[in-house]
C-alpha atoms as a PDB file:
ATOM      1  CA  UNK A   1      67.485  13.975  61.074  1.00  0.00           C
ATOM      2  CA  UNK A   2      68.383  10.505  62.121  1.00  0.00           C
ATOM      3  CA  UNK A   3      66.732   7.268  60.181  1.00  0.00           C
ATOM      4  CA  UNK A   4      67.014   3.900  61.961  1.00  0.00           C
ATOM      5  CA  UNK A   5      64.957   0.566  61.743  1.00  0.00           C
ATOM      6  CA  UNK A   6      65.044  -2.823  61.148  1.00  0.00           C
ATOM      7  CA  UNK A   7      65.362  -4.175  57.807  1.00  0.00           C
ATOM      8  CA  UNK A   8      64.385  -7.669  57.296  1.00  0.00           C
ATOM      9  CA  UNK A   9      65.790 -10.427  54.910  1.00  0.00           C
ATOM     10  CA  UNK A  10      63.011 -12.885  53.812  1.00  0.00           C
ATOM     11  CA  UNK A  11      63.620 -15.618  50.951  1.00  0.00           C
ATOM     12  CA  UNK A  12      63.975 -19.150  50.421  1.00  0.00           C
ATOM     13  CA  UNK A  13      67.034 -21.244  50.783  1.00  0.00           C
ATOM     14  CA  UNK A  14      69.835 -20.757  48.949  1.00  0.00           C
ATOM     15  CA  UNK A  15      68.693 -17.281  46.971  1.00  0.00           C
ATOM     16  CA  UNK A  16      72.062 -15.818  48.732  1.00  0.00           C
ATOM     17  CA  UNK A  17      70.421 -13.588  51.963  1.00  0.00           C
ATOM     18  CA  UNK A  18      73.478 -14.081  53.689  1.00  0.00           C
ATOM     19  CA  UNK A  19      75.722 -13.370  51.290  1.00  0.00           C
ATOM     20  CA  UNK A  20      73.474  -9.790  50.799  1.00  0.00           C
ATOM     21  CA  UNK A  21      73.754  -9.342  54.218  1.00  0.00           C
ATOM     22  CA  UNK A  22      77.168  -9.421  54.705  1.00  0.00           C
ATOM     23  CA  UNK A  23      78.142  -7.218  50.904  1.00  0.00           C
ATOM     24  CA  UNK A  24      75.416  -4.796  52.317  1.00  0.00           C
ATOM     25  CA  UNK A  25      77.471  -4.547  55.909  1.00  0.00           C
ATOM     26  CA  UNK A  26      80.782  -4.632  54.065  1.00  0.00           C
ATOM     27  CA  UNK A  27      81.597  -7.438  56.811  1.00  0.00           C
ATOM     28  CA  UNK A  28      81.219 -11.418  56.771  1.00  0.00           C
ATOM     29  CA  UNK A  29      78.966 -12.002  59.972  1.00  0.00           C
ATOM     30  CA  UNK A  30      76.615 -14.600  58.688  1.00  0.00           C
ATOM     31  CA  UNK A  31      78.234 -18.011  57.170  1.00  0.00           C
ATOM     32  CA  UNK A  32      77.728 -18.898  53.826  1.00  0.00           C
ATOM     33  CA  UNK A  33      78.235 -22.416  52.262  1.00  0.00           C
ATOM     34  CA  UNK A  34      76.386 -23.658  48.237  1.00  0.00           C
ATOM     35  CA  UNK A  35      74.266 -25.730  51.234  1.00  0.00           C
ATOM     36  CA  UNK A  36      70.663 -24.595  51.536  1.00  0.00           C
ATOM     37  CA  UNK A  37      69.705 -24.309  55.390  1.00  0.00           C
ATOM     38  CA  UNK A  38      72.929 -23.148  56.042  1.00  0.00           C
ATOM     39  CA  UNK A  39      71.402 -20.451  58.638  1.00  0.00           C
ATOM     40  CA  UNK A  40      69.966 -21.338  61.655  1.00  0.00           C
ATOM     41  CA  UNK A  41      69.612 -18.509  63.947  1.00  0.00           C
ATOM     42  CA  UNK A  42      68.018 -14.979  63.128  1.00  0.00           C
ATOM     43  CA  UNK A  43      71.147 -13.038  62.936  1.00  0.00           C
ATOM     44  CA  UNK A  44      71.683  -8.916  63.147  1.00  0.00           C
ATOM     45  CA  UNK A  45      74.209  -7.006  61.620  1.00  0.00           C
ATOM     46  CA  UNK A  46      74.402  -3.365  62.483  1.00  0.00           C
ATOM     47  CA  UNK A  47      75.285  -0.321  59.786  1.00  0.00           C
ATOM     48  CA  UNK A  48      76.324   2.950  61.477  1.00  0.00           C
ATOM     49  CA  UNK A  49      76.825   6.443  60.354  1.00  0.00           C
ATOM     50  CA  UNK A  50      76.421   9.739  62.501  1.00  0.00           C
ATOM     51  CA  UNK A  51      72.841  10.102  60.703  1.00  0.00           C
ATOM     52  CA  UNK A  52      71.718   6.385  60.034  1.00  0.00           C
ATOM     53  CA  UNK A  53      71.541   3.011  61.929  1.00  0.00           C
ATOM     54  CA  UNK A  54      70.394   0.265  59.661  1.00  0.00           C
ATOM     55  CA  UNK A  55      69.619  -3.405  61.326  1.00  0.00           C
ATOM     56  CA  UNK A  56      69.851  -5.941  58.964  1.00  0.00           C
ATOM     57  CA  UNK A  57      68.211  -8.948  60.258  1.00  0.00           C
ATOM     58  CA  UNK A  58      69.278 -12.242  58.142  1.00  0.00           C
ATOM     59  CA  UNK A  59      67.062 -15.310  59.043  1.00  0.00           C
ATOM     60  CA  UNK A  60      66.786 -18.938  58.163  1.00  0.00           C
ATOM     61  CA  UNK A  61      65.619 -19.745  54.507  1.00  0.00           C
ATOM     62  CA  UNK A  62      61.782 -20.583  54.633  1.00  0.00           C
ATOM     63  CA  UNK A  63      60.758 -24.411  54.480  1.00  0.00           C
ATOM     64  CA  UNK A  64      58.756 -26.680  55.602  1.00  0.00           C
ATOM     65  CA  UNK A  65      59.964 -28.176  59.094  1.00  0.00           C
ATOM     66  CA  UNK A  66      60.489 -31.688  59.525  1.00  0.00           C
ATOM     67  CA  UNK A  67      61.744 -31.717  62.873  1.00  0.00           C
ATOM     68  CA  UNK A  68      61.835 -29.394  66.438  1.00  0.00           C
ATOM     69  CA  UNK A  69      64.692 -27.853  65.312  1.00  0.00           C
ATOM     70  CA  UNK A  70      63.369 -26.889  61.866  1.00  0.00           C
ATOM     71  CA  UNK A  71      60.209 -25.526  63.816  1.00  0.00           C
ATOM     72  CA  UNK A  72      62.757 -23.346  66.531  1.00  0.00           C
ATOM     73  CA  UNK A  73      64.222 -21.823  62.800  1.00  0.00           C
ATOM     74  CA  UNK A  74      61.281 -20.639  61.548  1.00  0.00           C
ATOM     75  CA  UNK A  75      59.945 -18.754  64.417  1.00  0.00           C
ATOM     76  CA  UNK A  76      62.752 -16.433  64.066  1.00  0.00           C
ATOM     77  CA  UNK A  77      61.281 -15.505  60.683  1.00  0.00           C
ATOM     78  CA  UNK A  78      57.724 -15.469  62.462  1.00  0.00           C
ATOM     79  CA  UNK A  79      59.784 -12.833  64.844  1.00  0.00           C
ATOM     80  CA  UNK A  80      61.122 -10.918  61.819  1.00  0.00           C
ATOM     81  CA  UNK A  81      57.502 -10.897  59.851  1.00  0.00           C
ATOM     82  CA  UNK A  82      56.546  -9.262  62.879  1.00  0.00           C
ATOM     83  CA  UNK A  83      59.138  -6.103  63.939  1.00  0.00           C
ATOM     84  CA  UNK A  84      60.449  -4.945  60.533  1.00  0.00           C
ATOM     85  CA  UNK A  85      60.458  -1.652  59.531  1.00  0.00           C
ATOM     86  CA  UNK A  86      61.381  -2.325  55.867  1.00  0.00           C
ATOM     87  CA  UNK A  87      61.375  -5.931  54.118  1.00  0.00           C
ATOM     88  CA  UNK A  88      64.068  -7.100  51.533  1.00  0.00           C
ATOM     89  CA  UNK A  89      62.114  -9.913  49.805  1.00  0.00           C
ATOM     90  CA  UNK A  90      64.748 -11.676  48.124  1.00  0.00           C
ATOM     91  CA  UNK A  91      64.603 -14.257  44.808  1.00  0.00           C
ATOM     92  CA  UNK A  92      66.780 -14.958  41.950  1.00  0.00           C
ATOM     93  CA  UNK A  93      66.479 -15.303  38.687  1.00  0.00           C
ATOM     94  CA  UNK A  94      65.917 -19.033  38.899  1.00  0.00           C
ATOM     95  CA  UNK A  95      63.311 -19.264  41.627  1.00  0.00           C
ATOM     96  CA  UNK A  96      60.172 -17.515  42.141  1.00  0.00           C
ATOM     97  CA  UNK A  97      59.265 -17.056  46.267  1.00  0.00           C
ATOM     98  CA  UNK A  98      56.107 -18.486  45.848  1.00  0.00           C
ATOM     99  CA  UNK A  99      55.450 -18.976  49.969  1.00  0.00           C
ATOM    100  CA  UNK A 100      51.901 -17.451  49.598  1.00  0.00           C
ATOM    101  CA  UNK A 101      51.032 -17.123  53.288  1.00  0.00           C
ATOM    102  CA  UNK A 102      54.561 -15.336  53.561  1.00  0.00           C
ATOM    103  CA  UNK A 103      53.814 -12.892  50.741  1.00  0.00           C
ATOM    104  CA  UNK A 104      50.473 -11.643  52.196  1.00  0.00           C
ATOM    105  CA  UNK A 105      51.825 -11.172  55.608  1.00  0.00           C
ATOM    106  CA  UNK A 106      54.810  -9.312  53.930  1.00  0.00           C
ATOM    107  CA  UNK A 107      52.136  -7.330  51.794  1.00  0.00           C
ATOM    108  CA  UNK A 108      49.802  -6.486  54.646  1.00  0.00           C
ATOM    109  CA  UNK A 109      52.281  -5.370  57.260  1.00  0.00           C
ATOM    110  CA  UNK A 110      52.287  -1.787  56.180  1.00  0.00           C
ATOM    111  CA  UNK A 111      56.070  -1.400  55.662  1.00  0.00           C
ATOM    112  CA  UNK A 112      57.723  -0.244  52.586  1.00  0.00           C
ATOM    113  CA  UNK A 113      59.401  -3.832  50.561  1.00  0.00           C
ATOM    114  CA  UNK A 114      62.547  -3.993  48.662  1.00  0.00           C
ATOM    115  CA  UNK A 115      61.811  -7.167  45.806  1.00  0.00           C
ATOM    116  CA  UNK A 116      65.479  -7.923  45.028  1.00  0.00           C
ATOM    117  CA  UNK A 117      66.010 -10.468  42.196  1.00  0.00           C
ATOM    118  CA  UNK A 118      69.378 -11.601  42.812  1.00  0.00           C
ATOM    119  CA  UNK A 119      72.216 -13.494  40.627  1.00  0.00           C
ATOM    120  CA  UNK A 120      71.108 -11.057  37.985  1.00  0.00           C
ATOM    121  CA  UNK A 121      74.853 -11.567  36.444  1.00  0.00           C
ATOM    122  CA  UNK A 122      73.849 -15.206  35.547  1.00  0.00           C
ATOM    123  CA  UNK A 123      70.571 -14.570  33.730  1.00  0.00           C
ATOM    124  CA  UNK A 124      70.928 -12.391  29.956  1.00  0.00           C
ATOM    125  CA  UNK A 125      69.420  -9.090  30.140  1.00  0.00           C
ATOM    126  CA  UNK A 126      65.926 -10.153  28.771  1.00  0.00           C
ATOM    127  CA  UNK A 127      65.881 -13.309  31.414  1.00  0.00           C
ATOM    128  CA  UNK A 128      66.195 -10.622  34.550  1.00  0.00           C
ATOM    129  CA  UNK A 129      64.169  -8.009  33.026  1.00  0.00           C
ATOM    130  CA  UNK A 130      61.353 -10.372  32.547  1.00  0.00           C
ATOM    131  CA  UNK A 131      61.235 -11.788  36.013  1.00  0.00           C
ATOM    132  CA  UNK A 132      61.598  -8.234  37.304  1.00  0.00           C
ATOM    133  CA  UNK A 133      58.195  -7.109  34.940  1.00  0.00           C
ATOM    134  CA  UNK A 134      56.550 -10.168  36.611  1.00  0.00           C
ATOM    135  CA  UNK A 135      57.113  -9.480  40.195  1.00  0.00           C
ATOM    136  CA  UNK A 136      56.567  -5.539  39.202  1.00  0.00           C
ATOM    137  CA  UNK A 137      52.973  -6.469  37.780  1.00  0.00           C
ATOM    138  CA  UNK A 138      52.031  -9.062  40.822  1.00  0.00           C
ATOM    139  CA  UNK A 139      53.113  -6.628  43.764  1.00  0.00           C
ATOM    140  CA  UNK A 140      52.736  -3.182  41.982  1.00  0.00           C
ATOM    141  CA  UNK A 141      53.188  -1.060  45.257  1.00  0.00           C
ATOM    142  CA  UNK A 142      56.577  -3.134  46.167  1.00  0.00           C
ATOM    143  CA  UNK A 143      60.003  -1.554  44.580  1.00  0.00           C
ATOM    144  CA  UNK A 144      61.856  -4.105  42.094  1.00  0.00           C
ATOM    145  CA  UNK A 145      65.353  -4.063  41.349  1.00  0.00           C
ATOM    146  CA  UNK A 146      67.979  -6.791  40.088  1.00  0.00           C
ATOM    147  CA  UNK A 147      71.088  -7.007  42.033  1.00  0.00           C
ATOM    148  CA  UNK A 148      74.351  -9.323  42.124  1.00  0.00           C
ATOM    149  CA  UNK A 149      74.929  -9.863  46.335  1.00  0.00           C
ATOM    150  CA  UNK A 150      78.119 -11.531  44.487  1.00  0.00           C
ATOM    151  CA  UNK A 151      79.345  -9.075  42.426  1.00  0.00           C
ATOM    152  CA  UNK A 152      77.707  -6.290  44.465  1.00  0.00           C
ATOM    153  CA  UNK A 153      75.279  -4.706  40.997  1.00  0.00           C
ATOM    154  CA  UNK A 154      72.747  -2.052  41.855  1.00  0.00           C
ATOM    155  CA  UNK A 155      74.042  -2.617  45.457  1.00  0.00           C
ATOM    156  CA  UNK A 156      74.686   0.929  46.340  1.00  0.00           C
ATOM    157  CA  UNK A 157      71.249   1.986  44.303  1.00  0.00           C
ATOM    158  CA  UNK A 158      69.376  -0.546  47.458  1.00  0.00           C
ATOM    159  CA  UNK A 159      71.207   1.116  50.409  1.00  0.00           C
ATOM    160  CA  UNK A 160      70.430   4.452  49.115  1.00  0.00           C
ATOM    161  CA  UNK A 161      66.677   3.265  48.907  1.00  0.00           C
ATOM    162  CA  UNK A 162      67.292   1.187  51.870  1.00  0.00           C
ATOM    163  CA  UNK A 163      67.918   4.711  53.673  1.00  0.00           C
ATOM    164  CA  UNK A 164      65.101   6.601  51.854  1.00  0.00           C
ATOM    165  CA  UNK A 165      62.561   4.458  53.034  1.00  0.00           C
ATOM    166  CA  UNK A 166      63.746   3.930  56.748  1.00  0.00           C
ATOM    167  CA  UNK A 167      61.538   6.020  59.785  1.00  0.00           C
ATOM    168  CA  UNK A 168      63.223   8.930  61.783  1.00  0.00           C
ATOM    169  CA  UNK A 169      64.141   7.053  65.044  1.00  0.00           C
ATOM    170  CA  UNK A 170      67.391   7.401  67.216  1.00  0.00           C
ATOM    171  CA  UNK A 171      69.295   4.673  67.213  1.00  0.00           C
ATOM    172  CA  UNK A 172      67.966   1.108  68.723  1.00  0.00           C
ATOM    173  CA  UNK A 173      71.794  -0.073  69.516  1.00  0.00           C
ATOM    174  CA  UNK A 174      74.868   1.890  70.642  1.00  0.00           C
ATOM    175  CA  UNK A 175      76.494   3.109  67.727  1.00  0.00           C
ATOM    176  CA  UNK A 176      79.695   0.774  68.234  1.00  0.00           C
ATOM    177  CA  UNK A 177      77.905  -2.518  67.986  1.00  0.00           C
ATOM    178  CA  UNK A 178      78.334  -4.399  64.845  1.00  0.00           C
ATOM    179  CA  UNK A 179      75.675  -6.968  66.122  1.00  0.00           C
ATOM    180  CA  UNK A 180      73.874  -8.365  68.772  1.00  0.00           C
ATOM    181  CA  UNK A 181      75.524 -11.937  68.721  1.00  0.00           C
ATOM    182  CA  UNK A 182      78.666 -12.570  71.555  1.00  0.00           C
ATOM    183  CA  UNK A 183      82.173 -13.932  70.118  1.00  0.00           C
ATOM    184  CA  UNK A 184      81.407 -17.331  70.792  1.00  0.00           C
ATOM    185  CA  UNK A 185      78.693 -17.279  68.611  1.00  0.00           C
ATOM    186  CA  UNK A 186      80.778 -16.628  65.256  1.00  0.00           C
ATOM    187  CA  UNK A 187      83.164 -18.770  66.882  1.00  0.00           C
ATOM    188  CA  UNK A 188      80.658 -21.972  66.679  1.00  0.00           C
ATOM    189  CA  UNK A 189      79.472 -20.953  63.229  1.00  0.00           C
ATOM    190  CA  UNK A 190      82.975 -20.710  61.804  1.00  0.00           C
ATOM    191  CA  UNK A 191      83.331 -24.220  62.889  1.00  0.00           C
ATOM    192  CA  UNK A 192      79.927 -25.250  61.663  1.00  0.00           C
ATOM    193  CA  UNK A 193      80.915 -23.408  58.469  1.00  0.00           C
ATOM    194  CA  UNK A 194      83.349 -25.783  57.773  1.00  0.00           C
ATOM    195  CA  UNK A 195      81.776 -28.564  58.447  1.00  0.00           C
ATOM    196  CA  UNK A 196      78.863 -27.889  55.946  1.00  0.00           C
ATOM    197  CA  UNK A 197      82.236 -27.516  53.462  1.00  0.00           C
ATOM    198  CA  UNK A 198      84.069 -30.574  54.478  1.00  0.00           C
ATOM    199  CA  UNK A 199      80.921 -33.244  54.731  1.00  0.00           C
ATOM    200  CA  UNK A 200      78.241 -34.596  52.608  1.00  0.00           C
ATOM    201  CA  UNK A 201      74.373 -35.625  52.584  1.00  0.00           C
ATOM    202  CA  UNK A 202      73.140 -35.509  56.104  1.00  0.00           C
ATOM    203  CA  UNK A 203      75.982 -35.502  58.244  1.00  0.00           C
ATOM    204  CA  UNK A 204      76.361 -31.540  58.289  1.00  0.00           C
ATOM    205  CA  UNK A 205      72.414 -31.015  59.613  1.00  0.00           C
ATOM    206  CA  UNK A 206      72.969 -33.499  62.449  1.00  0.00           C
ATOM    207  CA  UNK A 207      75.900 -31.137  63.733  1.00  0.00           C
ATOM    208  CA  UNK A 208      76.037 -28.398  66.730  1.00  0.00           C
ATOM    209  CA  UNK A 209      78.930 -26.831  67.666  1.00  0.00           C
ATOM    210  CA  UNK A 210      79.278 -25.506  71.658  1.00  0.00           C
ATOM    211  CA  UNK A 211      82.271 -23.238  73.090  1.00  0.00           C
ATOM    212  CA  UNK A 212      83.130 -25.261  75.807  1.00  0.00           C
ATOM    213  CA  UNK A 213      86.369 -22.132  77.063  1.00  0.00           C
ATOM    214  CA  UNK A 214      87.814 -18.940  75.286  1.00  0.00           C
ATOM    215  CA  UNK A 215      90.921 -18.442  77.350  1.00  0.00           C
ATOM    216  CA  UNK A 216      92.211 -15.010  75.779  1.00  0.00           C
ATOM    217  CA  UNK A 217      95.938 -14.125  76.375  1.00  0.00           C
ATOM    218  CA  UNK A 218      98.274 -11.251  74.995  1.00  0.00           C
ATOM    219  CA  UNK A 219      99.226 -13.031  71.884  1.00  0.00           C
ATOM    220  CA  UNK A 220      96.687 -15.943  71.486  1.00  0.00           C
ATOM    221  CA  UNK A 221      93.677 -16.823  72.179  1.00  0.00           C
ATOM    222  CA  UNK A 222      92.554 -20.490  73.493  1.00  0.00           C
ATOM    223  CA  UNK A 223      89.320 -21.608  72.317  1.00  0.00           C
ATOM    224  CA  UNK A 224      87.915 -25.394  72.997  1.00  0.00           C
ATOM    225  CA  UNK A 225      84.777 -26.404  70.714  1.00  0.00           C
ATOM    226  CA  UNK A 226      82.939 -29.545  71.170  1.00  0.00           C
ATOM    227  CA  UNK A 227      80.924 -30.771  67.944  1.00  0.00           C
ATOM    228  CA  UNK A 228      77.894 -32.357  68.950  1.00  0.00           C
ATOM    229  CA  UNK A 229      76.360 -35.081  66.395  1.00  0.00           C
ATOM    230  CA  UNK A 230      73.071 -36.921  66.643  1.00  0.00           C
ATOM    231  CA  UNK A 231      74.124 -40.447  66.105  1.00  0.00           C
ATOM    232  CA  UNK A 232      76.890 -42.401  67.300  1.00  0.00           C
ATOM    233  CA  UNK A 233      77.751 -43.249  63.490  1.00  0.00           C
ATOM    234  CA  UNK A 234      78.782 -39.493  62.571  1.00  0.00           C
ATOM    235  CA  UNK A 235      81.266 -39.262  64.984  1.00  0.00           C
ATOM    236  CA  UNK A 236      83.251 -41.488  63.085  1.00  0.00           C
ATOM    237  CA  UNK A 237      82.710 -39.503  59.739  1.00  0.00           C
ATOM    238  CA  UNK A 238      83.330 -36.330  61.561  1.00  0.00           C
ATOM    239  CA  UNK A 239      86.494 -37.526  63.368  1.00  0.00           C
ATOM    240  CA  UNK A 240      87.556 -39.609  59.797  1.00  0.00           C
ATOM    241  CA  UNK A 241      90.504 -41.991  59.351  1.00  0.00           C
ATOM    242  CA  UNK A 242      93.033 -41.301  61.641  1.00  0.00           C
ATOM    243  CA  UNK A 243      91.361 -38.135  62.833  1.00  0.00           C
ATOM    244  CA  UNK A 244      92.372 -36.574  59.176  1.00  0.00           C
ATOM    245  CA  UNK A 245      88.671 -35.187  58.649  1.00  0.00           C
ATOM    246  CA  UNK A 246      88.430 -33.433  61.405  1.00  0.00           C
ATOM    247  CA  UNK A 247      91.899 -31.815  61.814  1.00  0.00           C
ATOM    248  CA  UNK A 248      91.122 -30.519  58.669  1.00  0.00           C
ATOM    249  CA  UNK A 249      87.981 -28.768  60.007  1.00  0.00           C
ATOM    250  CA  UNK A 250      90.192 -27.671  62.725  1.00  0.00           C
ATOM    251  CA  UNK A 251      92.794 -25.860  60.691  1.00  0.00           C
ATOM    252  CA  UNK A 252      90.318 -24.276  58.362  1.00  0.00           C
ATOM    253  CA  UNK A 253      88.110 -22.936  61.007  1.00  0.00           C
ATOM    254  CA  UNK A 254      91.276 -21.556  63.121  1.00  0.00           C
ATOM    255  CA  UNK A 255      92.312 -19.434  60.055  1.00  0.00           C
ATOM    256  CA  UNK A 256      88.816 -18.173  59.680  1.00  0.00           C
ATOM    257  CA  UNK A 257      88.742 -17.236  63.535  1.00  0.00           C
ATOM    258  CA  UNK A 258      92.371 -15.662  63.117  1.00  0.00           C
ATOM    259  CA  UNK A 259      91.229 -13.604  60.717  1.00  0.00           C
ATOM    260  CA  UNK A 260      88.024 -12.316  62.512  1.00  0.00           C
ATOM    261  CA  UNK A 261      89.877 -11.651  65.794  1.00  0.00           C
ATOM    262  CA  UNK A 262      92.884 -10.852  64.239  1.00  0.00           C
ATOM    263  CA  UNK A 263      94.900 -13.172  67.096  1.00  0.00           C
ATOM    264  CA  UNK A 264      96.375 -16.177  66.856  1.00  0.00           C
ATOM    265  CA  UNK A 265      94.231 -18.702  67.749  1.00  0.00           C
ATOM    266  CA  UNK A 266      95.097 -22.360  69.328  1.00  0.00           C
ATOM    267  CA  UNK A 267      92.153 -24.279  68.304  1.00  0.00           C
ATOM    268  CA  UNK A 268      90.466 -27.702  69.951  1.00  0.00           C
ATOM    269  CA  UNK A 269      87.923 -29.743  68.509  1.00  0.00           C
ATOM    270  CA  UNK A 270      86.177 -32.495  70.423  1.00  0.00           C
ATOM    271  CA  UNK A 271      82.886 -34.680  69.113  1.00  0.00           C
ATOM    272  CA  UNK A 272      80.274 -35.702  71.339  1.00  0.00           C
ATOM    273  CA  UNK A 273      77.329 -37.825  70.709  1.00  0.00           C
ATOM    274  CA  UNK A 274      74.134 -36.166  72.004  1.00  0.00           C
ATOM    275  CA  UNK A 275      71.342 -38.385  70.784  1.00  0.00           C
ATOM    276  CA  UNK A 276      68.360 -36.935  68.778  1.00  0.00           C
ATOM    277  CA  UNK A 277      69.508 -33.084  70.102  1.00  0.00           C
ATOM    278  CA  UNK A 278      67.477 -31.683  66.984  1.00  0.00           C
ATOM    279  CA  UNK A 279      64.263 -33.190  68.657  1.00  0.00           C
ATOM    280  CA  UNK A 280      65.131 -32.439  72.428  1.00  0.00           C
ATOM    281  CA  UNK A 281      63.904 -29.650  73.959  1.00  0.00           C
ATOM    282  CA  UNK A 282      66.334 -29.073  76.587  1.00  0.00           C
ATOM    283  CA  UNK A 283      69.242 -29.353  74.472  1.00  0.00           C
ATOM    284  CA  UNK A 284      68.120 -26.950  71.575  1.00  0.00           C
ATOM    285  CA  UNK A 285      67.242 -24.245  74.393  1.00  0.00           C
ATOM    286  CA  UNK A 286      70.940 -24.835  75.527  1.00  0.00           C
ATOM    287  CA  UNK A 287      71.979 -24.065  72.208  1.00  0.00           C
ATOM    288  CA  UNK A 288      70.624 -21.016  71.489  1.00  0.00           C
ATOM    289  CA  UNK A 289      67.157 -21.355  69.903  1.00  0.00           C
ATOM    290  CA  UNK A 290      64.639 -20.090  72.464  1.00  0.00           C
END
């Protein structure tokens, strides 16, 4: 018997989906920053065994858009309300998901759900069991369990009902894939990554990051990035005095990319205005969101 399907992550901002994705996969494929919005695209990670392939599908945290490219995010949670064979709907202990037009969807799809309250280590044991009693009385049908994505609690409890509830299907990628994504993209996100670390207020949301060449030779690899910005005013904060603010981007994200290609890397960061991108059309098609 082989089980395979996709299991979709669904929560607000900043309730930790990507840091559950990535302790669930035992690998770091989506970015993760204390920023809220910190994913953009819909993101797969695949989990292989010789009797199991599990597709984790991480996705934007739900809001309200205020521009196109808030709009472009949440269709790829419109895509994953619509193809999942299990749901993880994730909280925490602070936050209630209280999306109600989510919820129902969620609730009349058919498909088993996973209600995972998460940061359970920072709540006392009466704070987590209470929130888990309330989401157990509201969605009866739905199966609630505290977990830590942090610390990794009950985290082997939800793959083994991850697995329980998933159809018999073969398997929807080959078996070798860890995700659907190409190099470049975790190349651009590592650098993104660090800019959500390195800069404040607004200045990280008006960023894109393009692989302009990845030039891979025996014992390095080249890679050229440009860092597009919205306004002419954050280049200079990007670039900082003396170029000190973004060298330091550079050197962070190189060690991140050494460590995920295991190469040495020579890295090159360039910063481009390209006015307004998060409005234009054309330009958010070129960068990825369809």
């Amino acid at each position: 018997m082989h089980k395979a399907g996709y299991v979709n992550i669904i929560g607000n901002p900043n309730v930790g989906k990507s840091t559950l994705m990535n302790a669930l996969l035992g690998e770091k494929l989506s970015i993760i920053t204390p920023k809220a919005q910190t994913t953009r695209h819909r993101i797969l990670g695949l989990l292989n065994d010789d009797n199991y392939q599990v597709v984790f599908s991480d996705t934007p945290g739900i809001l309200s858009p205020h521009y196109k490219l808030q709009e472009k995010m949440m269709q790829s949670v419109k895509t994953a309300l619509e193809d999942a064979d299990l749901f993880i709907v994730l909280t925490d202990i602070y936050e209630d998901f209280d999306n109600e037009q989510i919820l129902a969807r969620i609730k009349n799809a058919g498909v088993p759900v996973l209600l995972l309250v998460n940061k359970s280590d920072l709540g006392s044991e009466a704070e987590v069991t209470g929130k888990c009693e309330l989401w157990q009385s509201a969605y009866p049908d739905w199966y609630v369990m505290p977990v830590s994505a942090l610390t990794g609690h009950n985290l082997e409890r939800v793959f083994g009902q991850i697995l329980e509830m998933l159809p018999e299907s073969p398997p929807f990628y080959p078996k070798d894939d860890l995700t659907d994504k190409p190099v470049r993209f975790f190349i651009e996100e590592m650098v993104r990554e660090h800019i959500l670390l390195n800069y404040k207020q607004e200045v990280p949301y008006s960023v894109e990051v393009e692989t302009e060449s990845f030039k891979e030779e025996e014992n390095i690899i080249h890679i050229r990035c440009v860092i597009h910005v919205a306004r002419e005013s954050q280049k200079g904060i990007i670039i900082g005095h003396k170029g000190q603010a973004l060298k330091k981007v550079g050197t962070d994200a190189r060690k991140s990319m050494e460590s995920f290609l295991g190469k040495k890397v020579f890295l090159e960061l360039h910063v481009k205005v390209s006015k307004n991108w998060r409005e234009n059309e054309n330009q958010l098609r070129r960068f990825g969101y369809h």
